[in-house]
Protein backbone atom coordinates (compact mmCIF):
# COMPACT_ATOMS: atom_id res chain seq x y z
CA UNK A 1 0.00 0.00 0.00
CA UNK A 2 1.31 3.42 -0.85
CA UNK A 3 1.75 5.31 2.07
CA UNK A 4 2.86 8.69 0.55
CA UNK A 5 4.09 10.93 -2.29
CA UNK A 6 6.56 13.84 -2.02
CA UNK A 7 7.83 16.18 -4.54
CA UNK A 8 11.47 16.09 -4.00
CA UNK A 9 13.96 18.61 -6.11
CA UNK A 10 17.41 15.90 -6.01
CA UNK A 11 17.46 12.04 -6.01
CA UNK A 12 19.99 12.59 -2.91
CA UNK A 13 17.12 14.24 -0.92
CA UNK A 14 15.20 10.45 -0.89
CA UNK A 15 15.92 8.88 2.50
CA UNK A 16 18.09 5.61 2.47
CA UNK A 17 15.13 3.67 4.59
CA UNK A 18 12.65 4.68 2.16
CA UNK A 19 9.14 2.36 1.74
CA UNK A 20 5.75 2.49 0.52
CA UNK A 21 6.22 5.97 -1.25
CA UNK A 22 6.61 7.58 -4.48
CA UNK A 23 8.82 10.41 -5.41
CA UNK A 24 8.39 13.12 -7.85
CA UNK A 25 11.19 14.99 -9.16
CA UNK A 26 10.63 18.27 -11.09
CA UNK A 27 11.88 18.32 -14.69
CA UNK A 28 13.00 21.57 -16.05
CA UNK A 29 11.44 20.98 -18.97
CA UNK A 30 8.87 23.75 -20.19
CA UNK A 31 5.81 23.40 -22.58
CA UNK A 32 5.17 26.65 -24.42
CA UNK A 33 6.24 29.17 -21.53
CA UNK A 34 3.25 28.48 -19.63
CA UNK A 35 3.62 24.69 -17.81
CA UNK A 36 6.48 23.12 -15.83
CA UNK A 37 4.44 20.27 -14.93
CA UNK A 38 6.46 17.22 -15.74
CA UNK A 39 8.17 15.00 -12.87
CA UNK A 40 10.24 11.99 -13.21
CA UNK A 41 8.98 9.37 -10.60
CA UNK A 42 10.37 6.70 -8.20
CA UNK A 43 8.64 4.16 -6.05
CA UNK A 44 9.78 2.39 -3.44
CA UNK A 45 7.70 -0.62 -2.11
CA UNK A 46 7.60 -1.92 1.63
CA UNK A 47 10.82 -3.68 1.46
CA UNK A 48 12.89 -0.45 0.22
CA UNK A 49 13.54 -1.27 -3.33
CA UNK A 50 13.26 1.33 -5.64
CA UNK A 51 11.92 1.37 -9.16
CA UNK A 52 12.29 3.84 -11.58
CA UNK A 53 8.65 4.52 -13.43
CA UNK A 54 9.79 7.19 -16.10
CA UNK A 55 7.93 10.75 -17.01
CA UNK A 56 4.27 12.14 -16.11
CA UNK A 57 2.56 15.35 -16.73
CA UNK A 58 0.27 16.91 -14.10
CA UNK A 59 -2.40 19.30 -14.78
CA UNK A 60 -4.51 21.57 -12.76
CA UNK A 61 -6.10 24.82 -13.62
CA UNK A 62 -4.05 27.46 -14.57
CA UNK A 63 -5.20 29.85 -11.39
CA UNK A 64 -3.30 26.77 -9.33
CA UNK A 65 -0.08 27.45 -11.24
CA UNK A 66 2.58 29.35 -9.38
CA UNK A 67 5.85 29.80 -11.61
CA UNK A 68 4.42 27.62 -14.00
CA UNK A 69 4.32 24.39 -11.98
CA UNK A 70 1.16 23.05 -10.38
CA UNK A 71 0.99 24.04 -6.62
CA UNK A 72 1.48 20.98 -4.52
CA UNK A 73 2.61 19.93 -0.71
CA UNK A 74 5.94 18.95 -0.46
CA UNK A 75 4.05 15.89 0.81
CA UNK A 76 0.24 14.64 -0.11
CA UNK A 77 -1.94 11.50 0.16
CA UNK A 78 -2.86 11.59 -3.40
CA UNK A 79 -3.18 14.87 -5.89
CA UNK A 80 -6.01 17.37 -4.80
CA UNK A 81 -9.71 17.73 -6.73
CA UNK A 82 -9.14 19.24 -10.03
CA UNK A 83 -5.31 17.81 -10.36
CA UNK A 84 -4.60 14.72 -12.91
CA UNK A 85 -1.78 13.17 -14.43
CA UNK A 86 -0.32 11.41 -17.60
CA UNK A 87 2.41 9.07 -18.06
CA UNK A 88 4.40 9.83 -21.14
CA UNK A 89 5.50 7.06 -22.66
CA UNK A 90 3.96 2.97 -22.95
CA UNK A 91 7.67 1.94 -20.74
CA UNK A 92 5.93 3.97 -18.03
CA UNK A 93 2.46 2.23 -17.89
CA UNK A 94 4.01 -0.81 -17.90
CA UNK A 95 6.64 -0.41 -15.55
CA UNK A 96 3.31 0.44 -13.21
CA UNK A 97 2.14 -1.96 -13.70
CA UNK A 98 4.42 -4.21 -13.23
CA UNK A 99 4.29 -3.68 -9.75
CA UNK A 100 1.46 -5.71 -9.28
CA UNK A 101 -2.12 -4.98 -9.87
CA UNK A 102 -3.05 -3.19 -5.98
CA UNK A 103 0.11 -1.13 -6.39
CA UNK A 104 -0.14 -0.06 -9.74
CA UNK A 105 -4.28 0.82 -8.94
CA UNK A 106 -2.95 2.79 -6.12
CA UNK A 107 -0.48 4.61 -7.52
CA UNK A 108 -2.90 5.16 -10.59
CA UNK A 109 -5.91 6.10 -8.43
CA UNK A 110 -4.25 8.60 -6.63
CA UNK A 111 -2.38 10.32 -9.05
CA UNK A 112 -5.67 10.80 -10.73
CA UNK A 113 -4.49 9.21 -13.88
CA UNK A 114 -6.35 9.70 -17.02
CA UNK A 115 -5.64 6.69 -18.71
CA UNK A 116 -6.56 4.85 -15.40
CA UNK A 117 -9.93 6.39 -15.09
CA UNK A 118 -12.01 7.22 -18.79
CA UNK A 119 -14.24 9.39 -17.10
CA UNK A 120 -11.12 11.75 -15.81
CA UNK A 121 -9.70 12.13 -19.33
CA UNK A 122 -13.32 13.11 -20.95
CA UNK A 123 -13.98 15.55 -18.15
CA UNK A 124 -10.57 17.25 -18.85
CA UNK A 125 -9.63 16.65 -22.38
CA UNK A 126 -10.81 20.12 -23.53
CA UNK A 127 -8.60 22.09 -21.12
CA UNK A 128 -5.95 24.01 -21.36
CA UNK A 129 -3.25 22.37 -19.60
CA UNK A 130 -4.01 18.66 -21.36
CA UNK A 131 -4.11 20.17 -24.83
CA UNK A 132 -0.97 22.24 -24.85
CA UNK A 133 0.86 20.06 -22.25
CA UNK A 134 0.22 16.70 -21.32
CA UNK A 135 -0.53 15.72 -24.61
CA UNK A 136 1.94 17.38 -26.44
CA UNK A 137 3.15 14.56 -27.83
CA UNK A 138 1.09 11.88 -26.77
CA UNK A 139 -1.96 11.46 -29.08
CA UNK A 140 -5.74 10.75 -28.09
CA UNK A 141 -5.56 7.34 -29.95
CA UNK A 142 -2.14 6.66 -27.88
CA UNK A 143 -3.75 7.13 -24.50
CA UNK A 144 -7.22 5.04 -25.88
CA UNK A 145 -4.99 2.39 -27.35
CA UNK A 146 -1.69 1.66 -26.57
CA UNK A 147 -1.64 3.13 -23.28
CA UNK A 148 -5.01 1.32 -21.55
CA UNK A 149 -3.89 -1.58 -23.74
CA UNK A 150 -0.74 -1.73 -21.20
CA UNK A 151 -2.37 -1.23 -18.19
CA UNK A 152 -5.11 -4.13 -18.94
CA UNK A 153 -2.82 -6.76 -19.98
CA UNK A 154 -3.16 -6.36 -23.57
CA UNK A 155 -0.30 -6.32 -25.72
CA UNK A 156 1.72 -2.93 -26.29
CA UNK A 157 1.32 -1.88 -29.72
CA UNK A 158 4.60 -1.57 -31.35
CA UNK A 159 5.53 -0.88 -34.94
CA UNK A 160 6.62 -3.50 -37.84
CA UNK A 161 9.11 -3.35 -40.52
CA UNK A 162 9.93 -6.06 -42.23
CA UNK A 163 10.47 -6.85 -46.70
CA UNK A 164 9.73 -9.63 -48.79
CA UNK A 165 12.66 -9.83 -51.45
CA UNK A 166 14.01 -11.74 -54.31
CA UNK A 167 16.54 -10.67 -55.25
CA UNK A 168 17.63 -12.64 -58.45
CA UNK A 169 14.01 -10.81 -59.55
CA UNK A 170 14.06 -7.33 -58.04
CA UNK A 171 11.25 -8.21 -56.58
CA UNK A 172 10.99 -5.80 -53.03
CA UNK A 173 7.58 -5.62 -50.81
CA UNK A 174 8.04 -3.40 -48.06
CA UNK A 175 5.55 -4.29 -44.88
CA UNK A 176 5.23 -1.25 -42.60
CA UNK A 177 3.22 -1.18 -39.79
CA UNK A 178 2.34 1.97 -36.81
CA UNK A 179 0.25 1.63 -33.81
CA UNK A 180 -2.49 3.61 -34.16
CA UNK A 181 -2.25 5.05 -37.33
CA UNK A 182 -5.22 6.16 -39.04
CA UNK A 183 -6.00 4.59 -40.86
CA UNK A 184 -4.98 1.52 -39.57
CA UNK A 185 -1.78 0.17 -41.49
CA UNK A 186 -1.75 -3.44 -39.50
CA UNK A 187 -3.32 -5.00 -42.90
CA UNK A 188 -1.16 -5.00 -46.13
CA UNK A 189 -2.71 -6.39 -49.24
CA UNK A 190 -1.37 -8.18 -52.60
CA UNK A 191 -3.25 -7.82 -55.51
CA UNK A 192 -2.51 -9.02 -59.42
CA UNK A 193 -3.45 -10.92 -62.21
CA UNK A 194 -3.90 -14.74 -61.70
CA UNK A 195 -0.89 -16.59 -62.26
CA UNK A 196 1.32 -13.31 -61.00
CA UNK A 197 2.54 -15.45 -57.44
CA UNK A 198 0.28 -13.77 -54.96
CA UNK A 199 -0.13 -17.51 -53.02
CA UNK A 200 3.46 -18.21 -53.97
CA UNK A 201 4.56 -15.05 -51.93
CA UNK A 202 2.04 -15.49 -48.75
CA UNK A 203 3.62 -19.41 -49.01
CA UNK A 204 7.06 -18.35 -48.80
CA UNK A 205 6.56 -15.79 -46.38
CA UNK A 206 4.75 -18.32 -43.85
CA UNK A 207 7.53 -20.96 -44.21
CA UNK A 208 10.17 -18.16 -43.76
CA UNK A 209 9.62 -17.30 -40.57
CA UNK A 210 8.48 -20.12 -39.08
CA UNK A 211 11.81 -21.65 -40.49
CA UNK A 212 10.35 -24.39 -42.89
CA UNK A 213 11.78 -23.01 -46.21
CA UNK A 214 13.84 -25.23 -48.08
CA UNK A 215 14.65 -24.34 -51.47
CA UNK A 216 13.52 -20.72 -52.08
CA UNK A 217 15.21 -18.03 -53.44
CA UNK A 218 13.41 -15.53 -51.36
CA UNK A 219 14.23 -13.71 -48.28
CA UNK A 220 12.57 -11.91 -45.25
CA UNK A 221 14.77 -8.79 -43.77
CA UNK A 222 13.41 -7.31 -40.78
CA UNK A 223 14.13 -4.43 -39.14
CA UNK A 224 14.29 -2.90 -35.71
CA UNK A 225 13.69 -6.63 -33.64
CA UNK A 226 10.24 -7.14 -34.96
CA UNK A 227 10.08 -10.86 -35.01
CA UNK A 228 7.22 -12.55 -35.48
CA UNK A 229 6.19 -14.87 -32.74
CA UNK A 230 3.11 -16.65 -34.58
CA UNK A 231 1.65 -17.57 -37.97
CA UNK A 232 -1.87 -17.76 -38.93
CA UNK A 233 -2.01 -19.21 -43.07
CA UNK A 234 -6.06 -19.28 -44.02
CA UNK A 235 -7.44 -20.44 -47.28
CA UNK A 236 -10.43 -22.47 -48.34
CA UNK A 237 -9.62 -22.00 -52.14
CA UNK A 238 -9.47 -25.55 -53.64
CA UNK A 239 -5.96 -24.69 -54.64
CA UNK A 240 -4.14 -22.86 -51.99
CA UNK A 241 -0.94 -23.80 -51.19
CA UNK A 242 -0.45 -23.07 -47.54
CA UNK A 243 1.26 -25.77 -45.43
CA UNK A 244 -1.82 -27.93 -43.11
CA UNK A 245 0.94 -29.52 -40.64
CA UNK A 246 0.76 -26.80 -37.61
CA UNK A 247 4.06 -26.34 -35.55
CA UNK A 248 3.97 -25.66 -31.79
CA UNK A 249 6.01 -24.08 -29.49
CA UNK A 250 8.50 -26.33 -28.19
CA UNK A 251 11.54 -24.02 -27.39
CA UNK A 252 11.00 -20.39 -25.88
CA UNK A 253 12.15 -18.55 -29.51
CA UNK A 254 10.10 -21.37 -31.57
CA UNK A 255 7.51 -19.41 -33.94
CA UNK A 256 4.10 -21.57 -34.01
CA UNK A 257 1.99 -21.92 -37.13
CA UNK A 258 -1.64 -22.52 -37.38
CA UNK A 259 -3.63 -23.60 -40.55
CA UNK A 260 -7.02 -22.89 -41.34
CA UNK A 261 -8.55 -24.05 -44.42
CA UNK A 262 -9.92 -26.68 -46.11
CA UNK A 263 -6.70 -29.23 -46.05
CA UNK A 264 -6.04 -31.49 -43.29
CA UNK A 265 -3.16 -34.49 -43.45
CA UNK A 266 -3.63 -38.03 -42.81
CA UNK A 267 -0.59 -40.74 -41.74
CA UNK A 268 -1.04 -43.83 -43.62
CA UNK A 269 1.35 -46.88 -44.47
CA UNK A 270 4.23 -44.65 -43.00
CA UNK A 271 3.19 -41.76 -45.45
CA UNK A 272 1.80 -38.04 -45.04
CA UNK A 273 -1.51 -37.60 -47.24
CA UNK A 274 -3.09 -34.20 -47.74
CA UNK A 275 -6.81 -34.75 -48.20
CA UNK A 276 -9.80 -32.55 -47.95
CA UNK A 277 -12.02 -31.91 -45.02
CA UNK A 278 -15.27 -32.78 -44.53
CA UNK A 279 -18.12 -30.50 -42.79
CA UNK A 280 -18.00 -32.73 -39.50
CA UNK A 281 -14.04 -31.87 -39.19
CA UNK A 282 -15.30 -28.40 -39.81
CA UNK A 283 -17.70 -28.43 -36.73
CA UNK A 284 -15.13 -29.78 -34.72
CA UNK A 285 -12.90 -27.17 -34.87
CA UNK A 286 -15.32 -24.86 -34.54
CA UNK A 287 -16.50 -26.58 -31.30
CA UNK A 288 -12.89 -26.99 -29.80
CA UNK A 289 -12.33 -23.12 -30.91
CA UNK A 290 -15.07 -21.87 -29.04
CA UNK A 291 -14.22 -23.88 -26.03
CA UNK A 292 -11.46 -21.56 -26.21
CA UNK A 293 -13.19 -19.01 -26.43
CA UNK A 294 -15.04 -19.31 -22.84
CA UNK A 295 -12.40 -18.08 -21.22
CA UNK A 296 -10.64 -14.47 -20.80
CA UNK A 297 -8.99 -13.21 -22.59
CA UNK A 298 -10.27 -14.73 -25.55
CA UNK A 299 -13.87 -14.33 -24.43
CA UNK A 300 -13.78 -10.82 -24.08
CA UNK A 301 -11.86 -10.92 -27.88
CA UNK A 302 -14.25 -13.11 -29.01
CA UNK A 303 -17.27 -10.84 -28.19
CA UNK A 304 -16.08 -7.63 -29.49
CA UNK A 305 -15.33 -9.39 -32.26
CA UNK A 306 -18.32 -10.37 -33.35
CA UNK A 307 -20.05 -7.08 -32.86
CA UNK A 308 -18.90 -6.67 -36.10
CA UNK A 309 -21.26 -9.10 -37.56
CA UNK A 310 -24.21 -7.22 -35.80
CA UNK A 311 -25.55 -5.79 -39.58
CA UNK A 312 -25.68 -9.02 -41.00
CA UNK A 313 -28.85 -10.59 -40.18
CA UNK A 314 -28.02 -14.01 -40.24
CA UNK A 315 -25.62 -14.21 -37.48
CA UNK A 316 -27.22 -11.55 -35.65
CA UNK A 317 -29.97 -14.18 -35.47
CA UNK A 318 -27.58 -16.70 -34.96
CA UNK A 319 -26.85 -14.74 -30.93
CA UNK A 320 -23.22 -15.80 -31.20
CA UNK A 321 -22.53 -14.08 -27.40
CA UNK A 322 -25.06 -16.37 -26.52
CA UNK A 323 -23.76 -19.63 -28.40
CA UNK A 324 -20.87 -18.92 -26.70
CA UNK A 325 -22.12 -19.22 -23.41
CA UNK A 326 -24.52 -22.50 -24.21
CA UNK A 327 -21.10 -24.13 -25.99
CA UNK A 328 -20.81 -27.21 -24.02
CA UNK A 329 -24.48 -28.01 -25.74
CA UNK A 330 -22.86 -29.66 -28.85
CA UNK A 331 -25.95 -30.96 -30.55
CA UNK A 332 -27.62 -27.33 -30.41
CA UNK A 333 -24.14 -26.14 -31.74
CA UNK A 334 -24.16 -28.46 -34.05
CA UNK A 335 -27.59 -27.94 -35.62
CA UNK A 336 -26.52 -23.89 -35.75
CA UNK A 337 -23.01 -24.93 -37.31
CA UNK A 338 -24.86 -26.70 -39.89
CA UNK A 339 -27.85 -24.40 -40.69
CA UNK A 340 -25.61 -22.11 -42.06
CA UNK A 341 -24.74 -21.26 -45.51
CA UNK A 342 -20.94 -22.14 -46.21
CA UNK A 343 -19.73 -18.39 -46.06
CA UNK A 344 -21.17 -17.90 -42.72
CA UNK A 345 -19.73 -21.10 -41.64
CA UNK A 346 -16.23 -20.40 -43.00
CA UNK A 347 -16.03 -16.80 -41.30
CA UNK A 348 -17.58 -18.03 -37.80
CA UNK A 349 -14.75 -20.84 -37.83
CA UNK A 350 -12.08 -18.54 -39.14
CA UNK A 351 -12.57 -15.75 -35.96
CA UNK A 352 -13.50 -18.37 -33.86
CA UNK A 353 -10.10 -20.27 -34.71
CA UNK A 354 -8.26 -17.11 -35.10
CA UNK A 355 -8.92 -16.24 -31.94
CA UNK A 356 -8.02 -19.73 -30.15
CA UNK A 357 -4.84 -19.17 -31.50
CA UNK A 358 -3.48 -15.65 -31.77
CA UNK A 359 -0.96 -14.14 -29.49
CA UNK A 360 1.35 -11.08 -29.53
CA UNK A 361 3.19 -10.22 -32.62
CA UNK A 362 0.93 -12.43 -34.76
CA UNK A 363 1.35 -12.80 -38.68
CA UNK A 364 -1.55 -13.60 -40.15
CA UNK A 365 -1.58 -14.71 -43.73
CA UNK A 366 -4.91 -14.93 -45.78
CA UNK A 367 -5.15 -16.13 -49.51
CA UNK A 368 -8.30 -15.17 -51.35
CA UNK A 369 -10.87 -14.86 -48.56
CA UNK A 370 -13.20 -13.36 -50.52
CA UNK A 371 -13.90 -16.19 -52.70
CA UNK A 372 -16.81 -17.90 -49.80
CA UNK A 373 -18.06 -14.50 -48.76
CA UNK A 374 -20.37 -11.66 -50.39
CA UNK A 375 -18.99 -8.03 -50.11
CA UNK A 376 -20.61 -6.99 -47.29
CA UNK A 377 -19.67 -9.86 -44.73
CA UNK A 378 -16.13 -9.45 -46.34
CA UNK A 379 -15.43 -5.53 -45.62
CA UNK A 380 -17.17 -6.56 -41.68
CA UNK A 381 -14.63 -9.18 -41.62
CA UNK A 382 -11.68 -7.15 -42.86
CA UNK A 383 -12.45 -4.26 -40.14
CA UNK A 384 -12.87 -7.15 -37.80
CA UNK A 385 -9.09 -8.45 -38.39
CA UNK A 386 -7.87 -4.76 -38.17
CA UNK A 387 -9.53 -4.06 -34.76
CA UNK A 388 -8.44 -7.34 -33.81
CA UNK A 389 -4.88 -7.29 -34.76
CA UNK A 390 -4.64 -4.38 -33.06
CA UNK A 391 -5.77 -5.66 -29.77
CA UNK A 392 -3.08 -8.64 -29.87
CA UNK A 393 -0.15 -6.36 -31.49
CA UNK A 394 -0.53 -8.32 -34.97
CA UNK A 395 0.31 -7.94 -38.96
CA UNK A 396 -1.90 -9.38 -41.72
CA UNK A 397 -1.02 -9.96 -45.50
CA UNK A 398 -4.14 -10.99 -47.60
CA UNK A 399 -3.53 -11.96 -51.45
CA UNK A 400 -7.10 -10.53 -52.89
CA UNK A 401 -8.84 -9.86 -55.89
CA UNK A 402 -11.45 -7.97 -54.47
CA UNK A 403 -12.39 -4.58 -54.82
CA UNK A 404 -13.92 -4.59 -51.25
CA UNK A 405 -10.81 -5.53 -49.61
CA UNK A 406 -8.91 -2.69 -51.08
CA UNK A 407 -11.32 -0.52 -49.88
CA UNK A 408 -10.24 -1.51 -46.17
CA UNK A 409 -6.96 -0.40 -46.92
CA UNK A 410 -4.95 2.51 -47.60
CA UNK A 411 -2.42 2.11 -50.29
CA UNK A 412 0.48 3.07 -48.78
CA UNK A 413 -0.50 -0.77 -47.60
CA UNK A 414 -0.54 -2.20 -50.64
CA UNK A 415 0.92 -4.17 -53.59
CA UNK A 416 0.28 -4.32 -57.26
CA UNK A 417 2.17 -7.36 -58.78
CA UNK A 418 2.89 -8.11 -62.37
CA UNK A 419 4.56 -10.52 -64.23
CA UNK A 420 6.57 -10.53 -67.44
CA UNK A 421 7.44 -14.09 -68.43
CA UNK A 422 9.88 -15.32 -65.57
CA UNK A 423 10.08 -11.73 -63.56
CA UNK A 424 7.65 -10.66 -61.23
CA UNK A 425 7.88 -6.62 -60.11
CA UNK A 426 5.88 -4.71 -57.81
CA UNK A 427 4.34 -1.70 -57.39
CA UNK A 428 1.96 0.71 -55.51
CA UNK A 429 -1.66 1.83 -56.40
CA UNK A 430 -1.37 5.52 -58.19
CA UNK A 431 -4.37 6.87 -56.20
CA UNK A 432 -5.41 6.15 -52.47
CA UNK A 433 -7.43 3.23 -51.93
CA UNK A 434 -9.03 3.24 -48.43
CA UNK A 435 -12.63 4.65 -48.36
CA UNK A 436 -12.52 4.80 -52.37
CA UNK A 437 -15.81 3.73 -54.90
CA UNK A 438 -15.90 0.27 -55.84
CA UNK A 439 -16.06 1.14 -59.67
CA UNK A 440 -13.15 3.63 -59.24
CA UNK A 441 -10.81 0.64 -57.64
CA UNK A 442 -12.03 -2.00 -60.06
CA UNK A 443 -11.16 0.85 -63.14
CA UNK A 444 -7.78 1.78 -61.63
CA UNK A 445 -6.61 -1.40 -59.62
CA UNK A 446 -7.33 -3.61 -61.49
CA UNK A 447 -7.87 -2.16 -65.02
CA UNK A 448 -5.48 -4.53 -66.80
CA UNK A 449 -7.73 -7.50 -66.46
CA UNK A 450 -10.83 -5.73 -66.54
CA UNK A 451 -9.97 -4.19 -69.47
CA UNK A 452 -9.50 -7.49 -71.61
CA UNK A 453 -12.47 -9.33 -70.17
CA UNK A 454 -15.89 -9.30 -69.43
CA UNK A 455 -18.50 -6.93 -70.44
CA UNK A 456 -15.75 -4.08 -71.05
CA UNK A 457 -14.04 -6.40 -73.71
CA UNK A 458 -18.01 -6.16 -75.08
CA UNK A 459 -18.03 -2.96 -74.82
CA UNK A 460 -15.02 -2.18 -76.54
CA UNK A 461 -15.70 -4.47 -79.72
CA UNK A 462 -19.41 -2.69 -80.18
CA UNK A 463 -17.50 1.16 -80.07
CA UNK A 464 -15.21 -0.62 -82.67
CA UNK A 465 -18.07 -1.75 -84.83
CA UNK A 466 -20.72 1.03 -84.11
CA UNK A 467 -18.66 3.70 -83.11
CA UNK A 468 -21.55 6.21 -81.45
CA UNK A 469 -22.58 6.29 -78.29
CA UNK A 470 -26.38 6.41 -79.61
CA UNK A 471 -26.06 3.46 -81.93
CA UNK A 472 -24.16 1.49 -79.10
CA UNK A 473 -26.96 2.34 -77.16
CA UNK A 474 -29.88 1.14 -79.23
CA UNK A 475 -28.24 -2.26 -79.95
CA UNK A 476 -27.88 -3.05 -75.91
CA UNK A 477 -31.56 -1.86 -75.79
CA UNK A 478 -30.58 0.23 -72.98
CA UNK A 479 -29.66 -2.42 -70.75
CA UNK A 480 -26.56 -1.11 -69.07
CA UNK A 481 -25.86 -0.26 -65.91
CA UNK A 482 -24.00 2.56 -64.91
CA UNK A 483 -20.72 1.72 -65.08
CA UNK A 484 -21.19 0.04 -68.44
CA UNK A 485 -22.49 3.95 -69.37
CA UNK A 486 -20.03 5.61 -68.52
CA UNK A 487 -17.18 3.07 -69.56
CA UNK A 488 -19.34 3.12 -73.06
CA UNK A 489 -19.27 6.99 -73.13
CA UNK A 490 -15.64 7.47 -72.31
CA UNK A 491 -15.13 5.14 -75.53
CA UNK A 492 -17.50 6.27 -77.97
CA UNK A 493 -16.75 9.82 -77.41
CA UNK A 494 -13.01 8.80 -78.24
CA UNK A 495 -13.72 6.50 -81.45
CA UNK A 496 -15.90 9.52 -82.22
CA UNK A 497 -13.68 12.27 -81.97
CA UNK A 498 -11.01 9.93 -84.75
């Protein structure tokens, strides 16, 4: 129990039999000529050991300033009505917390900390001394993310940089990920013709880093420590080419690998057989997933999760919380599980599973997902991933060809691949992706295959035959929609003008 703080001006002024106290030491530092409110603080628990906690900020109204610093007792219970404090960097909120969860509440509680208590931050988020001071250079999203992420066991958010290279191809993918960015950079796409590598690349990468890559050419550099301490392949395309065998931790630097998907491996006669699964081993993993799932922190995961299904009205009436709950009733589970149409089945299992099996500094690796689910399921499920990558400190890659997916995603987070014969480049989208139309992504994105197929290729053989818009017209009978119209009037206008 903390017994007292005091504002001390010289680590030499702290008593040698120090205990249950914290000490704040005045920095000089000085935030716009108006606040000298930061201290550097030191605890001492009952036995006399001392840890250093790092910086905080205190703020009080500015008629309780007296040469610029807060007015305070040499020595106080806890900071008066009005008073509040923030830590300034994630290394402090966890060092509190490290003390153990009745110290660190105490020491939290009466320091009036705003990343402690919600309802402190909203009442004083608008004044003068938090705007210009405390959160100088600590953002809103920091102390909502990173910093209540620390202080509730979650994982600190940290940043990712790591590239995929080959470099007998000049073939360079930078991954670059920042904590609370916005938007958020923790997804990274691929995108490209069929045929271009996109499964190739998410294969390689997965047995890179878990150390299973034998013969490839490729290499994964990364930078500043990030290593990856889990992999997550998915793909229920009927001919992805992620590994099924999962690897577990054995040794304390081993990097684990999950599979889910549609391939499962059998031992027979001495041999390893990849076969195909059937819906029973489907519902079992689902089952043993949300067994899981019962427990924190992967309940409390779990539910948020699924809020994000709450629009579509399937599993809304599905009541997942409430599945959850009822779980040990398998034949109810089952009959849900099997009522379902195969997209809803596949993403329940796939959050369900990721969940089971994500930890901190996750790489999750997706191939196709779109191909089982209809637009609006897939952008919940992207946001989903995001939100919950975030929580656990995670990175994914997904290999798309969907439209919907790059509108999740900024494209400073993703790829364009193409291929010329043997040699595969790379490149990034010319105009931003997140938040764009549909019809503008599938025109720019992916305009080389559009282009030469479908009902543009149509399009472009009547303006070569017809050559007017009008004529054009008359011969579809009107039946275009409106991106066949406009397509069809950016032509004809051209042929016309020849």
């Amino acid at each position: 129990m903390l017994h007292t703080i005091r504002i001390v001006n010289r680590i030499k002024e702290i008593p040698a039999d120090s205990a249950n106290t914290l000490y704040l030491l005045p920095d000089s530092w000085d935030d716009w000529g108006t606040f000298r409110n930061k201290y550097y603080v030191i605890h001492y628990n009952r036995h006399g050991i001392r840890t250093d906690l790092g910086y905080i900020k205190i703020g009080c109204p500015l008629e309780q300033l007296d040469d610029r610093r807060p007015i305070l007792d040499t020595e106080f219970a806890a900071l008066p009505q009005g008073y509040y404090a923030l830590g300034q960097s994630g290394e402090y909120y966890q060092r509190v917390r490290d003390l153990g969860q009745e110290t660190a509440r105490d020491i939290l509680t009466k320091l009036n900390d705003v990343v402690w208590d919600r309802q402190l931050y909203l009442q004083y988020q608008d004044e003068q001394a938090m705007r210009d001071s405390l959160q100088r250079y600590v953002s809103t999203t920091t102390i909502e993310g990173q910093f209540r992420n620390i202080l509730q066991g979650r994982a600190a958010l940290t940043e990712f940089h790591f590239t995929y290279q080959k470099p007998y191809q000049s073939l360079h993918i930078d991954f670059d990920v920042y904590p609370e960015s916005v938007p958020p950079t923790n997804i990274h796409v691929l995108i490209g013709s069929n045929g271009v590598g996109k499964s190739t690349i998410l294969t390689e990468i997965a047995d890179i880093v878990v150390g299973r890559a034998t013969r490839s050419d490729a290499n994964i550099y990364i930078n500043d420590g990030s290593l990856f301490a889990n992999v997550i392949a998915m793909s229920f395309g009927a001919f992805e080419k992620f590994n099924p065998q999962s690897i577990e931790r054995r040794t304390e630097n081993q990097v684990t690998y999950s599979y889910i998907g549609s391939k499962k491996t059998l031992a027979l006669d001495g041999k390893t057989l990849t076969i195909g699964k059937t819906m029973d081993d489907f519902f079992n993993e689902f089952y043993q997933s949300l067994q899981a799932c019962r427990y924190e922190p992967k309940k409390t995961l779990f539910l948020n999760s699924v809020e994000h299904f709450r629009y579509d009205p399937i599993l809304a009436a599905l009541a997942l919380p409430e599945l959850l709950e009822q779980c040990d009733d398998r034949q109810r589970l089952h009959a849900a599980f099997n009522g379902l149409s195969s997209g809803h089945k596949i993403v329940i299992l796939s959050v369900a599973k990721i969940i089971e099996v994500i930890e901190e500094k996750t790489l999750l690796l997706i191939d196709e997902p779109e191909t089982h689910l209809h637009p609006p399921l897939l952008s919940a499920f992207i946001r989903l991933l995001s939100t919950l990558l975030a929580e656990c400190n995670g990175v994914a890659i997904i290999a798309t060809h969907s439209p919907v997916v790059l509108q999740e995603t900024p494209k400073r987070c993703v790829t364009v691949l193409y291929r010329s014969g043997d040699t595969v480049t790379s490149e990034r989208p010319e105009r931003e992706t997140f938040g764009e139309n549909v019809s503008v992504l599938t025109r720019s994105a992916f305009n080389l295959e559009l282009s030469r197929t479908g009902y543009v290729n149509l399009i472009q053989q009547m303006v070569h035959d017809y050559r007017y818009f009008d004529d054009i017209y008359r011969q579809f009978g009107g039946e275009l929609g409106s991106e066949a119209l406009s397509i069809l009037s950016a032509l004809s206008d051209d042929e016309g003008d020849r």
